[in-house]
Protein backbone atom coordinates (compact mmCIF):
# COMPACT_ATOMS: atom_id res chain seq x y z
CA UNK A 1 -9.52 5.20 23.91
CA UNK A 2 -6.59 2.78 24.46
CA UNK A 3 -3.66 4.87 22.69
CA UNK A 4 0.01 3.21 21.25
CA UNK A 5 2.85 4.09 19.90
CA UNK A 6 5.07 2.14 18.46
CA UNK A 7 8.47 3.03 17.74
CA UNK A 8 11.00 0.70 15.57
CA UNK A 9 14.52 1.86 15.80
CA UNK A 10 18.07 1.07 14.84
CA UNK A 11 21.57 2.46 15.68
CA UNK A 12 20.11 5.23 17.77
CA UNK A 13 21.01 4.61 20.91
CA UNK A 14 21.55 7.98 21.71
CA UNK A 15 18.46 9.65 20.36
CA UNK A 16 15.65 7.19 21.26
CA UNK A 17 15.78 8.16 25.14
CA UNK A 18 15.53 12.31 24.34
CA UNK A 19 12.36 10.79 21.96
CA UNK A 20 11.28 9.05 24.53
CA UNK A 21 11.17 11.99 26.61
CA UNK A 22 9.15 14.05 24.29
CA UNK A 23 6.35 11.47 24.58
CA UNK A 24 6.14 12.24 28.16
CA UNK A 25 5.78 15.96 27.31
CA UNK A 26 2.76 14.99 25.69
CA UNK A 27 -0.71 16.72 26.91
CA UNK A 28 -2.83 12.98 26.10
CA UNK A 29 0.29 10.69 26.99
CA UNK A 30 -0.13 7.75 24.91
CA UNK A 31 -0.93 4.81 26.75
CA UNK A 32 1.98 2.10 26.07
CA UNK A 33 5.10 2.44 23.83
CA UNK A 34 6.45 -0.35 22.27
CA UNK A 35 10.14 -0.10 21.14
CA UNK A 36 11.12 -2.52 18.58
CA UNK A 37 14.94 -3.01 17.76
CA UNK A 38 16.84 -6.00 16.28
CA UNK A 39 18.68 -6.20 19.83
CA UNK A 40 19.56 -4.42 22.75
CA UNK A 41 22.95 -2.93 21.99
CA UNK A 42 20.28 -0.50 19.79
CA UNK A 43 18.37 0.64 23.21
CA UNK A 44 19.07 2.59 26.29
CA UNK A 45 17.57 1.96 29.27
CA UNK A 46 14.54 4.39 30.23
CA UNK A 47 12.01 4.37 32.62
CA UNK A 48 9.28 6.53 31.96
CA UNK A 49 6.95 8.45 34.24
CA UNK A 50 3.38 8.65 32.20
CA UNK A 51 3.49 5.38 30.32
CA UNK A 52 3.80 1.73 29.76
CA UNK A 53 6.84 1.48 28.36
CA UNK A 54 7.90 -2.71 26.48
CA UNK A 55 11.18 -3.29 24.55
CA UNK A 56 11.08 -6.43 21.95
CA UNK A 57 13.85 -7.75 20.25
CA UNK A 58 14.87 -10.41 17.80
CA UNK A 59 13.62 -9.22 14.00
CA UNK A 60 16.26 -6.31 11.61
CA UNK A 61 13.91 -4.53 9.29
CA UNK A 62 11.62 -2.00 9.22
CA UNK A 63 8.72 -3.81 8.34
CA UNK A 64 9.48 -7.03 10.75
CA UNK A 65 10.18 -4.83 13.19
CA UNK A 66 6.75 -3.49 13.42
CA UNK A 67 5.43 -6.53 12.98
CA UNK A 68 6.92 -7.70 16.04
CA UNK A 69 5.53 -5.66 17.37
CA UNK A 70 1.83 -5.31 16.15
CA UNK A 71 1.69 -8.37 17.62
CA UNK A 72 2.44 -7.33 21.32
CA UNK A 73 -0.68 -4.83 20.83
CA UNK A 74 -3.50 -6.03 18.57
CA UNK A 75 -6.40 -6.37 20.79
CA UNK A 76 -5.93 -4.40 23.45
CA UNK A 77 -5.43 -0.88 21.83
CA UNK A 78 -7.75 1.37 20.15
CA UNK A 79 -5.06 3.36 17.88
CA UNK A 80 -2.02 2.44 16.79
CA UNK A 81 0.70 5.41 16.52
CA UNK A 82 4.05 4.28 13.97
CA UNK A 83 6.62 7.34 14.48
CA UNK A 84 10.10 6.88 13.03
CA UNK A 85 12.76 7.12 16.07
CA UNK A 86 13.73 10.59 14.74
CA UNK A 87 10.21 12.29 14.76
CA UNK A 88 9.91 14.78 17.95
CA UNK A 89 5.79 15.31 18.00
CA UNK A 90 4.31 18.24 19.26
CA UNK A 91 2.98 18.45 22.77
CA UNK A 92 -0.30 18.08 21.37
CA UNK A 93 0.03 15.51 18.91
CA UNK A 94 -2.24 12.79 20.63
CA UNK A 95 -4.24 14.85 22.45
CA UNK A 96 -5.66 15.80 18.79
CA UNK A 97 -5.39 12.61 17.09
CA UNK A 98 -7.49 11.39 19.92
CA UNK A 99 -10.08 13.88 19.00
CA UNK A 100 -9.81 13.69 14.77
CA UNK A 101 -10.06 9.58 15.17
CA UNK A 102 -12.96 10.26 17.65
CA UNK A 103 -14.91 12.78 15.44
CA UNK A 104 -13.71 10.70 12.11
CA UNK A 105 -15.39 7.00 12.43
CA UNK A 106 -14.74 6.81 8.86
CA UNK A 107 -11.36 7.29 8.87
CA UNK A 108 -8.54 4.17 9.26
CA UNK A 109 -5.26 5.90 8.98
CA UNK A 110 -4.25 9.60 9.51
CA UNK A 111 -1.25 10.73 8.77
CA UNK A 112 0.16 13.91 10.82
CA UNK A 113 2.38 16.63 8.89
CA UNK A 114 6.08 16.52 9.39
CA UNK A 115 5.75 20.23 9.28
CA UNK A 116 10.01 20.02 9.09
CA UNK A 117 11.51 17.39 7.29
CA UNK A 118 15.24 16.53 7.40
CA UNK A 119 14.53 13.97 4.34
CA UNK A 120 14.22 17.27 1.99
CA UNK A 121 17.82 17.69 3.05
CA UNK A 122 20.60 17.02 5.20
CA UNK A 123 18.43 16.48 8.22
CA UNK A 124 18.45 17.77 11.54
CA UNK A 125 20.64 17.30 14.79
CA UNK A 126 18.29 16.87 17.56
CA UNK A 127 18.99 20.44 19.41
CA UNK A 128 18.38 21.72 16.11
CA UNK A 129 14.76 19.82 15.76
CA UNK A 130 13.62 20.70 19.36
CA UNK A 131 14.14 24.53 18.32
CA UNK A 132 11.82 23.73 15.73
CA UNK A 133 9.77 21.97 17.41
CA UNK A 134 9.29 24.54 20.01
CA UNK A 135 8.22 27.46 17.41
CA UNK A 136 5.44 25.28 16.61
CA UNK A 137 4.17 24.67 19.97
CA UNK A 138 4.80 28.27 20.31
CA UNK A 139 2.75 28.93 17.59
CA UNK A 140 -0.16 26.55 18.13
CA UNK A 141 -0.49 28.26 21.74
CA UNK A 142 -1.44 31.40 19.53
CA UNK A 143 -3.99 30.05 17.49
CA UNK A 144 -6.36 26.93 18.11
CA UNK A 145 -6.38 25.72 13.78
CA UNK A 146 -9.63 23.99 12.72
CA UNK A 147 -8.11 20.74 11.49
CA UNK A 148 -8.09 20.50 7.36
CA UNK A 149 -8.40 16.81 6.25
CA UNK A 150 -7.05 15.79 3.31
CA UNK A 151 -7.19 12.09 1.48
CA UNK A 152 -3.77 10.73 0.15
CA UNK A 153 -2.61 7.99 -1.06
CA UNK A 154 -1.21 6.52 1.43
CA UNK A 155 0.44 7.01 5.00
CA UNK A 156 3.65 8.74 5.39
CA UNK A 157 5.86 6.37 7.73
CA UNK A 158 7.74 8.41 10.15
CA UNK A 159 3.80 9.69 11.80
CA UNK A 160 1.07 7.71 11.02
CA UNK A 161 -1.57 6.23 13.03
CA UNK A 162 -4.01 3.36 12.68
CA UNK A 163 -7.74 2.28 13.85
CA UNK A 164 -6.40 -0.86 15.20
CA UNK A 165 -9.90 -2.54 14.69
CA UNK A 166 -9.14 -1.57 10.73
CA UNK A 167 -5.96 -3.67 10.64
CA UNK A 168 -6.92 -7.09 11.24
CA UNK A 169 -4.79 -10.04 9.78
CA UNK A 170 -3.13 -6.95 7.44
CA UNK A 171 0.74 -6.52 8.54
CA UNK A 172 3.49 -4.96 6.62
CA UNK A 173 5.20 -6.68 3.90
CA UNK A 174 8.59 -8.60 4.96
CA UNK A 175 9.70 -8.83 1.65
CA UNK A 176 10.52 -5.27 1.56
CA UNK A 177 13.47 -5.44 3.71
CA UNK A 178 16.05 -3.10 5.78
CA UNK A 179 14.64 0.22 5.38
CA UNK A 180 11.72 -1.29 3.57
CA UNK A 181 11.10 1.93 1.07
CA UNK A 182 7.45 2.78 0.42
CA UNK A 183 6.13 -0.05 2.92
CA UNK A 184 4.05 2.60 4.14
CA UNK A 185 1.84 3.12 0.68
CA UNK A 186 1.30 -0.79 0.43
CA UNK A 187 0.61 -0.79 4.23
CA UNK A 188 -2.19 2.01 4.40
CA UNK A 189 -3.36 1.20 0.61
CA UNK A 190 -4.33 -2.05 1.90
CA UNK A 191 -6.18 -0.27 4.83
CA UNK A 192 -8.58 1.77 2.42
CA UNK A 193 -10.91 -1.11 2.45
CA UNK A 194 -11.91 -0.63 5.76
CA UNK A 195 -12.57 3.12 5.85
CA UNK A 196 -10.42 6.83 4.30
CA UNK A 197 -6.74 7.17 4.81
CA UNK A 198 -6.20 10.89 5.25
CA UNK A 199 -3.55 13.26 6.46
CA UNK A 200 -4.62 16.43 9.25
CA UNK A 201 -2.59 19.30 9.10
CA UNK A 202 -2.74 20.14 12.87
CA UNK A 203 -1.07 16.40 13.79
CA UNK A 204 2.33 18.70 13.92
CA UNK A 205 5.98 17.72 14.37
CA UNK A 206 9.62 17.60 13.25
CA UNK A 207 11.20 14.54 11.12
CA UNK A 208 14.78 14.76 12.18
CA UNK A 209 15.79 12.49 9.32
CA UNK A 210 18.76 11.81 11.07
CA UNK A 211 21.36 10.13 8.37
CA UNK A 212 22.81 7.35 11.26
CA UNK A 213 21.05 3.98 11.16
CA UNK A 214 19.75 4.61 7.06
CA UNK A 215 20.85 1.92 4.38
CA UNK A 216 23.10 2.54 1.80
CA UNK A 217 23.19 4.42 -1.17
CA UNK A 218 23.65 1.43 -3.88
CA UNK A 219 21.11 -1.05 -1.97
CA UNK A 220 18.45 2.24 -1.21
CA UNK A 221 18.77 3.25 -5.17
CA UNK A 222 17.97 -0.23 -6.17
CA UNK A 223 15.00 -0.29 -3.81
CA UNK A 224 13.42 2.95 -5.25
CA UNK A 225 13.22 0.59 -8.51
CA UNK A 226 12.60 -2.55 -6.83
CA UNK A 227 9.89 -1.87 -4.66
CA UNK A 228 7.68 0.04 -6.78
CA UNK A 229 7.44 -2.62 -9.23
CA UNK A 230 6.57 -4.92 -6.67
CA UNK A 231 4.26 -3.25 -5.18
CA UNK A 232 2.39 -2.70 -8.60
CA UNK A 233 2.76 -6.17 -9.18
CA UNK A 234 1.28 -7.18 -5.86
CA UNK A 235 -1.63 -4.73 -6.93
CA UNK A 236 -1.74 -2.75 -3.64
CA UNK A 237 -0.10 0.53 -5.14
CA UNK A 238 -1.55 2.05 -8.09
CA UNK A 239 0.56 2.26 -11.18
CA UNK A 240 0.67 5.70 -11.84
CA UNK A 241 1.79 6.36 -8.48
CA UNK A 242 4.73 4.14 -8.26
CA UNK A 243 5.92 5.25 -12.09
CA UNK A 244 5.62 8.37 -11.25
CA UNK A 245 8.03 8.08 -8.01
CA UNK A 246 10.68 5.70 -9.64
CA UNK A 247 10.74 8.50 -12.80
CA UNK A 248 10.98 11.22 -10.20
CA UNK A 249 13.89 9.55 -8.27
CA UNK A 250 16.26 8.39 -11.65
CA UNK A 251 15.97 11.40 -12.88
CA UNK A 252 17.20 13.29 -9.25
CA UNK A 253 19.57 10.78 -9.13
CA UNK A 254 21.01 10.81 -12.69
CA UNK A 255 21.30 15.11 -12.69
CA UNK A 256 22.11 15.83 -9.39
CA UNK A 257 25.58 12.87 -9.24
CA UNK A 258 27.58 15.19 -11.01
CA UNK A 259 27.18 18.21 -8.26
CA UNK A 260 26.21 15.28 -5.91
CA UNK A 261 24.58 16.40 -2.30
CA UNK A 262 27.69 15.60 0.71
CA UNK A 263 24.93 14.03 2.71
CA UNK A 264 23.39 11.74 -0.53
CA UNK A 265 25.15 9.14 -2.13
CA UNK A 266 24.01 9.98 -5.70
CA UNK A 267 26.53 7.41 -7.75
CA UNK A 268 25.05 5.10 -5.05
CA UNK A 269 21.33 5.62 -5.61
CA UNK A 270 21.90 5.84 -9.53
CA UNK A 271 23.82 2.57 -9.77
CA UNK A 272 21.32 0.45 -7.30
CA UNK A 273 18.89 2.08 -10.03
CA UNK A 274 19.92 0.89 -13.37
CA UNK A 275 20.67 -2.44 -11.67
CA UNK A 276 17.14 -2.93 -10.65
CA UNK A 277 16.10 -1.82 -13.98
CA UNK A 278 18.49 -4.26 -15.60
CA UNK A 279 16.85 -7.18 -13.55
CA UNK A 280 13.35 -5.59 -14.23
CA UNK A 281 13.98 -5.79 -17.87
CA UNK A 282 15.50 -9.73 -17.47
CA UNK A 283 12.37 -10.29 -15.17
CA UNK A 284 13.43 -10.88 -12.12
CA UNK A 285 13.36 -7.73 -9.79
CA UNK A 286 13.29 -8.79 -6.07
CA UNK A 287 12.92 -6.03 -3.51
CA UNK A 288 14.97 -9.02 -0.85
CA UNK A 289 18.22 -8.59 -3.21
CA UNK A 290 19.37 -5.67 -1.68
CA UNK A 291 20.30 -7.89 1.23
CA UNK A 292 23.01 -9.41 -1.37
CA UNK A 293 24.18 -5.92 -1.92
């Protein structure tokens, strides 16, 4: 099984190459590892020791990005890997999706489990996500866990990985732009045609959700409006889903700006989300205004 990862990064220069070195740490190494950034003042060099490794260049976004460079793989790989820049993977990350996508046949996408996510909160530094990291590798040379597979919605961005013969002409939407918020759903929604997108708890690593390189507060608060709709428009996310997540985030948004988070921009986040409700209600929401922003 022909195994890549694909990586699409921006404005962390710095942390790609210790990334980078966690692949090699890897017990199934992946194969090739494609590093997509908008240009190369984003990358440093590396040259790795246990894998292919291809920089492209020339599209800002998260879903071009990826796009770029899906289309430097498709039809020579078996899986498809998409971490986030800031997820470190445990040593035996591919080693077992290798086996689940092996023993699954039905299965398109499987998402791993950011056992420690920086998103819940201020995020990590990255000496403070290797410590992490290492209790869990610590731990799983304890005790060999039976994998638990579970079917979600969709994939989760920052580790999810793809039968590559599932994907076909499918790629993810450009008109979600920048950070392109819940891409991920409408990506791997899409991919439930061709066989069960599930997540297996033993796919194990730590989401640094480092805050350097994320959009801000006004344009990501009107995408968590924006997008949704969209999406439910476009008919790839179900409804109750996406209501459910825009409700969820107004409402975190709205009570939490007057304690506000340091590390969140909640007057941010709350004004991008009344704008995008105001062009909702005038009819016409676009997820591509945030570039205007």
């Amino acid at each position: 099984m022909r195994m890549v990862v694909i990586i699409a990064t921006i404005g962390r220069r710095e942390l790609l190459p210790k990334v980078l070195a966690l692949l090699e740490e890897q017990s199934r190494p992946p194969d090739e590892v494609i590093i997509s950034a908008p240009d190369e003042s984003h990358v440093a060099p590396y040259v790795p020791q246990r894998f292919d490794l291809k920089f492209v260049f020339g599209k800002l976004g998260s879903c071009a990005q990826r796009n770029i460079a899906l289309e430097q793989v498709l039809g020579r790989s078996d899986t498809i890997t998409f971490f986030d820049d800031d997820f470190l993977p445990a040593a035996s990350y591919l080693a077992r999706l290798e086996s689940a996508f092996r023993k699954n046949p039905d299965c398109s996408l499987i998402r791993g489990d950011a056992v420690y996510d920086g998103a819940s909160g201020p995020g990590f530094s990255f000496d403070e996500g290797l410590k992490l990291l290492r209790e869990l590798e610590r731990d799983e040379a304890v005790a060999e866990t039976e994998p638990e597979i579970v079917d979600h919605v969709g994939g989760y961005g920052c580790n999810m990985s793809v039968r590559a013969a599932s994907i076909g002409e499918l790629r993810f939407d450009e008109r979600l732009p920048l950070y392109g918020w819940q891409e991920d759903i409408d990506f791997s929604c899409q991919l439930r045609k061709g066989g069960r997108v599930v997540g297996i708890n033993t796919l194990r690593g730590v989401h640094l959700a480092a805050k350097q390189g994320r959009t801000s507060g006004v344009r990501f608060g009107y995408s968590q409006v924006a997008n949704p709709v969209y999406l439910v428009r476009k008919g790839t996310v179900p409804r109750g889903f996406a209501y459910k997540l825009m409700v969820r985030n107004f409402v975190a948004n709205l009570v939490k700006s007057l304690r506000p988070e340091p590390y969140i921009d909640r007057f941010g986040r709350l004004k991008g989300n009344l704008l995008a409700a105001y062009h909702v209600l005038k009819g016409r929401v676009d997820p591509g205004y945030i570039l205007k922003l």
